[in-house]
Protein backbone atom coordinates (compact mmCIF):
# COMPACT_ATOMS: atom_id res chain seq x y z
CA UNK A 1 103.60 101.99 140.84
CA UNK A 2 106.05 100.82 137.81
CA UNK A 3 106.37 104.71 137.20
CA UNK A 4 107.21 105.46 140.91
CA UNK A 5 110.02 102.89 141.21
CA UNK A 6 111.51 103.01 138.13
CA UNK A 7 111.27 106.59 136.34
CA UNK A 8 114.21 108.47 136.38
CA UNK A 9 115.52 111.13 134.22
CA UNK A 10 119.21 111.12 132.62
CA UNK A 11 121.12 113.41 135.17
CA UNK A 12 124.94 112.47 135.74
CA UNK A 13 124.65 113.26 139.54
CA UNK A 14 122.75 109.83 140.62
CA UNK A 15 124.98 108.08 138.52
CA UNK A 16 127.90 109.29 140.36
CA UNK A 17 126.27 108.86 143.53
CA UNK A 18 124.72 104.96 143.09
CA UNK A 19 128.69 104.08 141.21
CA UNK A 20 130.51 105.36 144.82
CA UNK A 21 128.08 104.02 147.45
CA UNK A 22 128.48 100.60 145.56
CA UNK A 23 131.53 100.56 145.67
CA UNK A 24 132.05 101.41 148.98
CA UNK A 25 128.92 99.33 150.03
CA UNK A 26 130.20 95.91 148.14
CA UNK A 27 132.78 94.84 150.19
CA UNK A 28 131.22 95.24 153.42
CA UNK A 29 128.43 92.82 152.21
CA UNK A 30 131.43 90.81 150.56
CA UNK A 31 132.81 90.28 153.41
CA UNK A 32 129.44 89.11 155.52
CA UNK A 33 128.38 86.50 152.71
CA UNK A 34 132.16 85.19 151.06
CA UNK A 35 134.38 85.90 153.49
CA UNK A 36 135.65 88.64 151.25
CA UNK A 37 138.06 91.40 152.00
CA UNK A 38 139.05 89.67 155.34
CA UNK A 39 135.37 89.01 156.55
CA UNK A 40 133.37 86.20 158.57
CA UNK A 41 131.63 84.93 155.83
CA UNK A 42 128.03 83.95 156.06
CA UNK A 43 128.05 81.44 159.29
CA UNK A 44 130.81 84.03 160.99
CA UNK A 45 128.55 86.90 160.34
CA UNK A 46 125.12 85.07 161.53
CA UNK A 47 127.12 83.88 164.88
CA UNK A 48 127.78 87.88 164.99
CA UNK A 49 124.27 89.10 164.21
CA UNK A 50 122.45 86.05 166.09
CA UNK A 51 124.86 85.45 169.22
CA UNK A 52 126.56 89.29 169.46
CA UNK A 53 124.11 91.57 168.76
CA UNK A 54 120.92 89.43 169.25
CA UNK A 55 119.07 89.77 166.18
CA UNK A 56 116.76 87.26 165.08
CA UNK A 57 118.14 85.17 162.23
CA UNK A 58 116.23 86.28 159.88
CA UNK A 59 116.73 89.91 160.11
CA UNK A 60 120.85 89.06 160.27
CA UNK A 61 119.94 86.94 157.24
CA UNK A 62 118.01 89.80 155.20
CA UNK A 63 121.11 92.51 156.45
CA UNK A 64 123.94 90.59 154.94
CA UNK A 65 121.29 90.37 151.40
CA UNK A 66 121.05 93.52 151.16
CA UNK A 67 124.34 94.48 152.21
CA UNK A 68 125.57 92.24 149.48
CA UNK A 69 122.85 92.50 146.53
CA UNK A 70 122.00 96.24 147.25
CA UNK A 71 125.05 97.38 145.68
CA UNK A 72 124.76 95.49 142.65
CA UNK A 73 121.10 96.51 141.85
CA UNK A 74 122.95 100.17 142.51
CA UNK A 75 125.64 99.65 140.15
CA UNK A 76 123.26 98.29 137.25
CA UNK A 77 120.77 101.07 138.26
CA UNK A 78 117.99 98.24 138.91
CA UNK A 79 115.21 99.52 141.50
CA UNK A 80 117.55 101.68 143.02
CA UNK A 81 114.86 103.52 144.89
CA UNK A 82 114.07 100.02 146.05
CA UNK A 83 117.22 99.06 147.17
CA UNK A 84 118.29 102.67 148.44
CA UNK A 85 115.24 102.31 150.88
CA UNK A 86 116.68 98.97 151.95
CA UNK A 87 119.85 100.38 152.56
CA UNK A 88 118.77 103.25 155.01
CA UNK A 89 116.77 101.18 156.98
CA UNK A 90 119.50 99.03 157.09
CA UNK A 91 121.99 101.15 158.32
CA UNK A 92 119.55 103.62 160.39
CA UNK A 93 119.00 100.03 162.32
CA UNK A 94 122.80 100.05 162.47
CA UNK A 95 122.90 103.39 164.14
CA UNK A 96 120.15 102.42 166.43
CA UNK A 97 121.10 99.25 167.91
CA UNK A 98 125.18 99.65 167.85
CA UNK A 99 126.66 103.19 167.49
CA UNK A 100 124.52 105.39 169.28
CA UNK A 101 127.89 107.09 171.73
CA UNK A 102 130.08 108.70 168.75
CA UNK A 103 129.75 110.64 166.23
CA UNK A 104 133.20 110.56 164.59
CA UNK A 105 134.84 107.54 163.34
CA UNK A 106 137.36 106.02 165.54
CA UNK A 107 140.79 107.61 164.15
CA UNK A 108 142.85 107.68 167.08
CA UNK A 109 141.82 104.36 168.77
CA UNK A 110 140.47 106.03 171.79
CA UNK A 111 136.75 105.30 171.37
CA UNK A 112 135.02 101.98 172.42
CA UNK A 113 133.54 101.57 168.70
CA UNK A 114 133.01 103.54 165.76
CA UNK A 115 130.76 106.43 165.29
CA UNK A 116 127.89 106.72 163.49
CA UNK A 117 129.06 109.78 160.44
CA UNK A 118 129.77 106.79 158.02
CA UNK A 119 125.79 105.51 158.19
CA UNK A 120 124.95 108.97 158.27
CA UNK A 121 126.46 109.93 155.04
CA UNK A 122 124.80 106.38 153.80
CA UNK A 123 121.23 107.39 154.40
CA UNK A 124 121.83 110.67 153.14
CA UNK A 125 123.55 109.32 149.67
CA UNK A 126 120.39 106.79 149.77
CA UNK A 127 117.81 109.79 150.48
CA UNK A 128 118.85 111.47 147.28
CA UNK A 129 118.91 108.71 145.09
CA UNK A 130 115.37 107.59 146.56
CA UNK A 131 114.22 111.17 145.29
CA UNK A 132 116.33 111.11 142.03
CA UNK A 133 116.37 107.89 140.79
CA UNK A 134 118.95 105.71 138.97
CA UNK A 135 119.92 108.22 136.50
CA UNK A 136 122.22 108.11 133.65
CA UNK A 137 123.33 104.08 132.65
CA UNK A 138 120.52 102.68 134.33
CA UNK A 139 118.59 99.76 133.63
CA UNK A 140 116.23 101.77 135.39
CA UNK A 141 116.34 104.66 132.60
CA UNK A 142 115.59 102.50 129.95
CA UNK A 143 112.58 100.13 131.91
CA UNK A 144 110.95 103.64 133.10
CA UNK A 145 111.27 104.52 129.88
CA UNK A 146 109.77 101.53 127.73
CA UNK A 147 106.98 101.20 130.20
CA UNK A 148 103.40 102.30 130.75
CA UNK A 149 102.94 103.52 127.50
């Protein structure tokens, strides 16, 4: 099981790939559990998840964790095939309950909401590190390596 999660070889690519979703991934759960970057913060983004959208509070309370901790353990390369899993479902739940009309993102302001490309591109950037790995400068590399020998 230790080998499944956490082997990985030293390729640049998943590198690259876990370094840019993080980035891109941080701020939205910055924003859900600080108040970062202009957000709710945690109470504004349960009232969302609980009163808006009608999730139970404890999956709103899971989303903003992994929205938030997900792309740290991505950016260390800790049990990113872990994490990458979380992420999907996470935003394949997005694209089920919320932005099933579009497609495209909203550019010209003549959509109701957002489309759904941005998740999209998400669970495909998690699909490949899921098969990958962590690669290069991971702590992943060097626990897959050190292990179950």
């Amino acid at each position: 099981m230790k080998r499944m999660i956490f082997s990985t070889d030293q390729s640049l690519a998943p590198f690259l790939l876990r370094l840019f979703l993080a980035l891109v991934l941080f701020p939205h759960g910055a924003q859900k559990l600080l108040g970062w970057f202009g957000g709710a913060g945690f109470n504004g983004s349960m009232d969302y998840f609980t009163e808006k959208v009608h999730l139970p509070w404890g999956i709103g309370f899971i989303v903003i964790m992994i929205e938030f901790f997900g792309p740290l353990a991505l950016l260390l390369g800790f049990a990113v095939r872990l994490w990458s899993v979380a992420i999907a479902v996470v935003m394949a739940g997005i694209i089920l309950t919320h932005f099933t009309d579009y497609f495209f993102m909203n550019w010209f302001g003549n959509q109701k909401t957002e489309g759904m490309e941005f998740f999209l591109l998400v669970i495909g950037m998690t699909g490949a590190l899921i098969y990958a790995g962590a690669g290069r400068f991971s702590i992943d590399a060097v626990y897959g390596r050190t292990g179950d020998r």
